[in-house]
N, C-alpha and C. Protein backbone atom coordinates (compact mmCIF):
# COMPACT_ATOMS: atom_id res chain seq x y z
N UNK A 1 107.72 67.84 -148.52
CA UNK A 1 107.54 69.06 -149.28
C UNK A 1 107.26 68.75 -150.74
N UNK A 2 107.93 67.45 -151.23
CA UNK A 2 107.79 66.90 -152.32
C UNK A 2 106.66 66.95 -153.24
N UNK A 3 105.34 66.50 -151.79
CA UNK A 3 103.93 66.03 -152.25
C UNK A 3 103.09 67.69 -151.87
N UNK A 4 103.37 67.89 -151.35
CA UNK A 4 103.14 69.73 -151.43
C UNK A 4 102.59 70.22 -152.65
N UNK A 5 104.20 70.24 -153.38
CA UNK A 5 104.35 70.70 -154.75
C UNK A 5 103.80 70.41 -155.64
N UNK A 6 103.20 68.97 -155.33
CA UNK A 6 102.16 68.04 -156.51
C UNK A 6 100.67 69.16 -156.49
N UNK A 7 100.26 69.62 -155.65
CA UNK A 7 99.06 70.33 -155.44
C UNK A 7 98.25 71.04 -156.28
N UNK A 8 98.79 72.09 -157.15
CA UNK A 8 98.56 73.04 -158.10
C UNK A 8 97.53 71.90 -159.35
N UNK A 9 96.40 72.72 -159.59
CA UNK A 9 95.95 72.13 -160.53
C UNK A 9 96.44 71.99 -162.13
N UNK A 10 97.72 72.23 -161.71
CA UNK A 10 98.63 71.74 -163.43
C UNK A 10 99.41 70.54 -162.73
N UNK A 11 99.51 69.83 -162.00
CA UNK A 11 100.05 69.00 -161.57
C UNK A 11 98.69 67.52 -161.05
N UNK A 12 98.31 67.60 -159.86
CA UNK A 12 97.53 66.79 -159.49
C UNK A 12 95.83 67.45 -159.06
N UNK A 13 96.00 68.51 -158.78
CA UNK A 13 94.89 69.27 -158.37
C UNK A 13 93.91 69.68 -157.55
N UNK A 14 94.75 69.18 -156.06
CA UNK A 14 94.24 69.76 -154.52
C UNK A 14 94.02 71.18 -154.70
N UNK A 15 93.26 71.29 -154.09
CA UNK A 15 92.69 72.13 -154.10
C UNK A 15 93.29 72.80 -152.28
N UNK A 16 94.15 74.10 -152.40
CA UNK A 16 94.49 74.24 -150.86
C UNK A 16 94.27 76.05 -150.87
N UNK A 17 92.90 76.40 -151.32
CA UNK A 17 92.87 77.51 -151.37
C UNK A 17 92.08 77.81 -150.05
N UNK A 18 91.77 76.67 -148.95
CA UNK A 18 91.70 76.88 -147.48
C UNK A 18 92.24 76.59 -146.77
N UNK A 19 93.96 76.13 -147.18
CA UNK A 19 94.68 76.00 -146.26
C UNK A 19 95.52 76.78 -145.38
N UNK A 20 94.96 77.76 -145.65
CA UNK A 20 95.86 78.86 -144.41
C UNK A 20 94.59 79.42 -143.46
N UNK A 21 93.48 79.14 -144.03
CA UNK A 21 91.89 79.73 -143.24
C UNK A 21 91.77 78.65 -142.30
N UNK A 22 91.49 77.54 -142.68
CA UNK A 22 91.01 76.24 -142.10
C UNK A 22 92.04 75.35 -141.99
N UNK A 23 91.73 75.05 -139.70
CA UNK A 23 92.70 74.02 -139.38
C UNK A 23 92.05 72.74 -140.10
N UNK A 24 91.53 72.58 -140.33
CA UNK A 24 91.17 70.99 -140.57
C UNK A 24 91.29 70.70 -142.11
N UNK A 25 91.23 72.48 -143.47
CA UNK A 25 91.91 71.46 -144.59
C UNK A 25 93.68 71.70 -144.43
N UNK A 26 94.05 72.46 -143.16
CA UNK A 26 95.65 72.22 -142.88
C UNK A 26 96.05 70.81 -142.96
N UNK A 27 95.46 70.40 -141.59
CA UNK A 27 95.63 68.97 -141.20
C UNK A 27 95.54 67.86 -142.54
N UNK A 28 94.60 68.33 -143.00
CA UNK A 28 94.30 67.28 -144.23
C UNK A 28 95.70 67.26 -144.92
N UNK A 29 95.81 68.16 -145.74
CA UNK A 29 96.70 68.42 -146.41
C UNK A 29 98.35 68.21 -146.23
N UNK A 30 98.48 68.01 -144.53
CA UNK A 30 99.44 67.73 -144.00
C UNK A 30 99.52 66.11 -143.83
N UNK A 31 98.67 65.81 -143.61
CA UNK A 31 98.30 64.18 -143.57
C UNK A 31 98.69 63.48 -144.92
N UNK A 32 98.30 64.19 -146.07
CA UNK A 32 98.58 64.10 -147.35
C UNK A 32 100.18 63.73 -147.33
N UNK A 33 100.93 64.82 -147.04
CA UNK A 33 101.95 65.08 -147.50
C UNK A 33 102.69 64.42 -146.49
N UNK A 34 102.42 63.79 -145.09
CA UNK A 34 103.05 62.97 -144.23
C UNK A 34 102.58 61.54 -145.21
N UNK A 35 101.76 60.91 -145.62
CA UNK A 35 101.70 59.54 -146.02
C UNK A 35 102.49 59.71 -147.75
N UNK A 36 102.15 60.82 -148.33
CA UNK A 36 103.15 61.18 -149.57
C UNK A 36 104.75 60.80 -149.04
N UNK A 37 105.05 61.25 -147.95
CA UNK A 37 106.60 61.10 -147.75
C UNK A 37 106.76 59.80 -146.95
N UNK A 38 106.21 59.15 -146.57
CA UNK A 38 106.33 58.06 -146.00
C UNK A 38 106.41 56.98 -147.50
N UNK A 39 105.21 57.57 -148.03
CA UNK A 39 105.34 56.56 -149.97
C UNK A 39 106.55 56.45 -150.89
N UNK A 40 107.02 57.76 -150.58
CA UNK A 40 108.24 57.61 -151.60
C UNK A 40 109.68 57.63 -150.72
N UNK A 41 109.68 57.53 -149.54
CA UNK A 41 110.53 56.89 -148.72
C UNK A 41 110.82 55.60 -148.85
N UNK A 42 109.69 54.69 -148.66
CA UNK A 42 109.90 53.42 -148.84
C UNK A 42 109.78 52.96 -149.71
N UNK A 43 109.54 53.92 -151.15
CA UNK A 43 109.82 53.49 -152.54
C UNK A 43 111.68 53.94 -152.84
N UNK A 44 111.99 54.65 -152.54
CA UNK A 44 113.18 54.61 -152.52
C UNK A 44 114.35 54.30 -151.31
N UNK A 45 113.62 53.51 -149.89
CA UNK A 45 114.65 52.62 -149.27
C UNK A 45 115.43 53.38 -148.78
N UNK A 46 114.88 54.62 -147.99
CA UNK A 46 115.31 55.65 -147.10
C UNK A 46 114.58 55.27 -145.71
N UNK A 47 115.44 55.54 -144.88
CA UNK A 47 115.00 54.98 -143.75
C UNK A 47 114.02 56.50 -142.89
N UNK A 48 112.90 56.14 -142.19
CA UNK A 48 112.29 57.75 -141.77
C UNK A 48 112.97 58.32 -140.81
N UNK A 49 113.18 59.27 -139.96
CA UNK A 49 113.43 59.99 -138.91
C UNK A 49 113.16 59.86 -138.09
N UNK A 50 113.79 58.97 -137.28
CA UNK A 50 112.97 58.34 -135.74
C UNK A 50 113.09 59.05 -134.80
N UNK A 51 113.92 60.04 -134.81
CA UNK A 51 113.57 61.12 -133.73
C UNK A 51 113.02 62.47 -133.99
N UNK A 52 111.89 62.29 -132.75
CA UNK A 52 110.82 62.60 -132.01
C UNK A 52 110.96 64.71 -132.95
N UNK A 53 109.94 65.50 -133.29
CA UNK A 53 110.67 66.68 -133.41
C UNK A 53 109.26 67.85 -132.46
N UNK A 54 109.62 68.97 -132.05
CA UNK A 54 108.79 69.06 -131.37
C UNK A 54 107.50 69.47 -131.91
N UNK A 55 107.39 69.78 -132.98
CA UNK A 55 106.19 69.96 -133.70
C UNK A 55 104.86 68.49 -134.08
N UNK A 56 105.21 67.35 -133.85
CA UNK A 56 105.07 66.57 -134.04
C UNK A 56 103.71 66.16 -133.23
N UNK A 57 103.88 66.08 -132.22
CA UNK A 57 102.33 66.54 -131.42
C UNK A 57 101.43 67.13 -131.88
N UNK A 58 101.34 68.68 -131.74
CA UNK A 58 100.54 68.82 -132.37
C UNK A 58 100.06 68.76 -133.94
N UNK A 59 100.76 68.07 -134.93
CA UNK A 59 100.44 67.10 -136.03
C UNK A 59 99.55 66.06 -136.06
N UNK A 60 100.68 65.32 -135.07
CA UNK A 60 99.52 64.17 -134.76
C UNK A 60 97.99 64.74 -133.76
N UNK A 61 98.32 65.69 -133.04
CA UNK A 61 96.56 66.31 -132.42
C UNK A 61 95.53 66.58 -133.75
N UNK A 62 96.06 67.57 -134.56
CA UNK A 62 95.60 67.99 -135.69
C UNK A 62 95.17 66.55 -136.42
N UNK A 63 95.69 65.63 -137.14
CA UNK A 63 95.20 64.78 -137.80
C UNK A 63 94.09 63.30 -136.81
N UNK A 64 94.03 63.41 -135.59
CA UNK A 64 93.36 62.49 -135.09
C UNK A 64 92.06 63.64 -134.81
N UNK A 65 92.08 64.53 -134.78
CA UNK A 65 90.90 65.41 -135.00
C UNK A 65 90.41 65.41 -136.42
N UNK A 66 91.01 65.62 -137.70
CA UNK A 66 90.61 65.03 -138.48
C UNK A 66 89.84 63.44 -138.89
N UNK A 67 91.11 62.85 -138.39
CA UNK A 67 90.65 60.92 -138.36
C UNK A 67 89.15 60.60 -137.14
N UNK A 68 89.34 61.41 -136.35
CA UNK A 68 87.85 61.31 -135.96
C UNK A 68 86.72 61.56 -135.99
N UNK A 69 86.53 62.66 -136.58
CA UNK A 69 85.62 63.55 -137.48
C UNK A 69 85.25 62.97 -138.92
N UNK A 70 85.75 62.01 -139.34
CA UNK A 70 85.85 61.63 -140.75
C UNK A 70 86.07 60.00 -140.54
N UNK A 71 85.55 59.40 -140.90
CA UNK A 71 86.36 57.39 -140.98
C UNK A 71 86.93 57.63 -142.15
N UNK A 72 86.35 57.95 -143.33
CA UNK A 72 87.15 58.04 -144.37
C UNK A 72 88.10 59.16 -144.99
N UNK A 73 88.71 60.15 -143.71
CA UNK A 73 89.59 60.82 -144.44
C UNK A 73 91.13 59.90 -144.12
N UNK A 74 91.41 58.85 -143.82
CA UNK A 74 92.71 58.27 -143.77
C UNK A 74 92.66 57.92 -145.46
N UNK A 75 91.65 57.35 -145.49
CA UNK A 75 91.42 56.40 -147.63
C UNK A 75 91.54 57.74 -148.49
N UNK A 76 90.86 58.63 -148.15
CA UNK A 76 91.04 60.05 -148.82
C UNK A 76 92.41 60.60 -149.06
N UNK A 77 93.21 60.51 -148.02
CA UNK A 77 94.99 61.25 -147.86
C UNK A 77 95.18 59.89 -148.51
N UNK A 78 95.48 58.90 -148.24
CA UNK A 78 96.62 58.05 -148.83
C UNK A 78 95.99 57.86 -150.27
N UNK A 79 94.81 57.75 -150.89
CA UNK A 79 94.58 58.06 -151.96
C UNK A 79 95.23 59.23 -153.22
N UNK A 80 95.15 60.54 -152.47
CA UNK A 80 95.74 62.13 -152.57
C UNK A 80 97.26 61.74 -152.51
N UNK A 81 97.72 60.82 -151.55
CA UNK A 81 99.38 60.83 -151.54
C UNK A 81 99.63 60.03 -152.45
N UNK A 82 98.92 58.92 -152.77
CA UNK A 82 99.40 58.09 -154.15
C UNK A 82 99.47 58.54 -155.21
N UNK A 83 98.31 59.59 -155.78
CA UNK A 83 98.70 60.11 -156.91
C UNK A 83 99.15 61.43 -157.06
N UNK A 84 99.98 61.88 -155.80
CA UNK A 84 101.25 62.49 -155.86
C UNK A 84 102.32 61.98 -156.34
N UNK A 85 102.04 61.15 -155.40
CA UNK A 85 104.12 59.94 -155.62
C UNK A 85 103.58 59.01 -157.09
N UNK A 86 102.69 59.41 -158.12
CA UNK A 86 102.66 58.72 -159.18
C UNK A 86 103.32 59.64 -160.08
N UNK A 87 102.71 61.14 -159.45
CA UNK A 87 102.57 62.37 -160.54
C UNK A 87 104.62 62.93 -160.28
N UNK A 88 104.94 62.31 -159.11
CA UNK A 88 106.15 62.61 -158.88
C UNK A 88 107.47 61.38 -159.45
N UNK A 89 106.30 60.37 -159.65
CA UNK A 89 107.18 59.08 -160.18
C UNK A 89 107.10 59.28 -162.38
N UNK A 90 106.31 59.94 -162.39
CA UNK A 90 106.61 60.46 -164.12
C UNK A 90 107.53 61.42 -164.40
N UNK A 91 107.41 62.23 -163.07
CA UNK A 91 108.32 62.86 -163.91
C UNK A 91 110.24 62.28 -164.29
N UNK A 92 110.42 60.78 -163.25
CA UNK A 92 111.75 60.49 -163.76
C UNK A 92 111.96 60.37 -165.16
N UNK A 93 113.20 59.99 -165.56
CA UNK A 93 113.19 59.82 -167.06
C UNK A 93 113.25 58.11 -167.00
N UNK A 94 112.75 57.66 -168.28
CA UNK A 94 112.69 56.61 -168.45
C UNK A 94 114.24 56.09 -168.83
N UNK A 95 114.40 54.73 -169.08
CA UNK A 95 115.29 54.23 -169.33
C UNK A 95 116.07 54.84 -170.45
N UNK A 96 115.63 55.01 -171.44
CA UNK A 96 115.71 54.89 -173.21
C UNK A 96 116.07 57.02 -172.85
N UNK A 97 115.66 57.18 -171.92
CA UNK A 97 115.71 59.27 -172.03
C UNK A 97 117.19 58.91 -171.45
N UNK A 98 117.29 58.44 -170.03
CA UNK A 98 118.71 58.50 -169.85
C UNK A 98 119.98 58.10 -170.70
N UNK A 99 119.73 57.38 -171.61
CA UNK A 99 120.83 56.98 -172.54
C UNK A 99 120.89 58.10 -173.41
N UNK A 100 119.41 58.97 -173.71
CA UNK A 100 119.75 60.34 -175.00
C UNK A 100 120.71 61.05 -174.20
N UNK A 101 120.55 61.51 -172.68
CA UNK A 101 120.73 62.77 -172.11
C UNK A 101 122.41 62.12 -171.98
N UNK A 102 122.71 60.78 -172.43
CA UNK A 102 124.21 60.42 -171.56
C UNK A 102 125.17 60.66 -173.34
C-alpha cells in the first residue's frame, strides 16, 4: 500500500487515472506495488508472507497477461517500484534530523 501512495504527481507521478476503467493499467499498477513491497521488504529484512491468499491467482492471471502482452512491462514496474521505495526512502530522517528531534 506503501508504493500506492507514492503515485500522486506530488510524489512520484503515475499516472492511475485508468485504474479503475482498465484491467491491464490495474494489473500494471499492482505489479508496481507487488515488486515496490517486495523492495522495501528486503531492504528492511522482513521476511514475505508465504502463505498462499486467495486473491492471489487471479493477480498473478492479471500480471502474466500483462507480462505477455508486453516483454518490457516487468523493466517498466520494477523501474516504477524503485523510484517509489527511493521517494519512500527520503522521506526517513537523516542521521543529524534524528539527534534535533531527540
Amino acid at each position: 500500500e506503501a508504493t500506492h501512495w507514492t503515485a500522486p504527481a506530488s510524489r512520484v507521478g503515475r499516472d492511475l487515472s485508468r485504474y479503475s476503467r482498465d484491467r491491464s493499467e490495474r494489473a500494471r499498477e499492482e505489479l508496481i506495488a507487488e515488486l515496490g513491497s517486495c523492495f522495501l521488504c528486503a531492504d528492511l529484512g522482513i521476511a514475505p508472507e508465504l502463505d498462499p491468499r486467495p486473491d492471489h491467482a487471479s493477480y498473478l492471471q492479471s500480471w502474466l497477461t500483462v507480462l505477455s502482452g508486453d516483454k518490457r512491462a516487468i523493466f517498466h514496474a520494477a523501474a516504477h517500484a524503485q523510484r517509489a521505495l527511493a521517494y519512500l526512502h527520503d522521506l526517513q530522517p537523516t542521521e543529524g534530523q534524528d539527534r534535533q528531534a531527540a
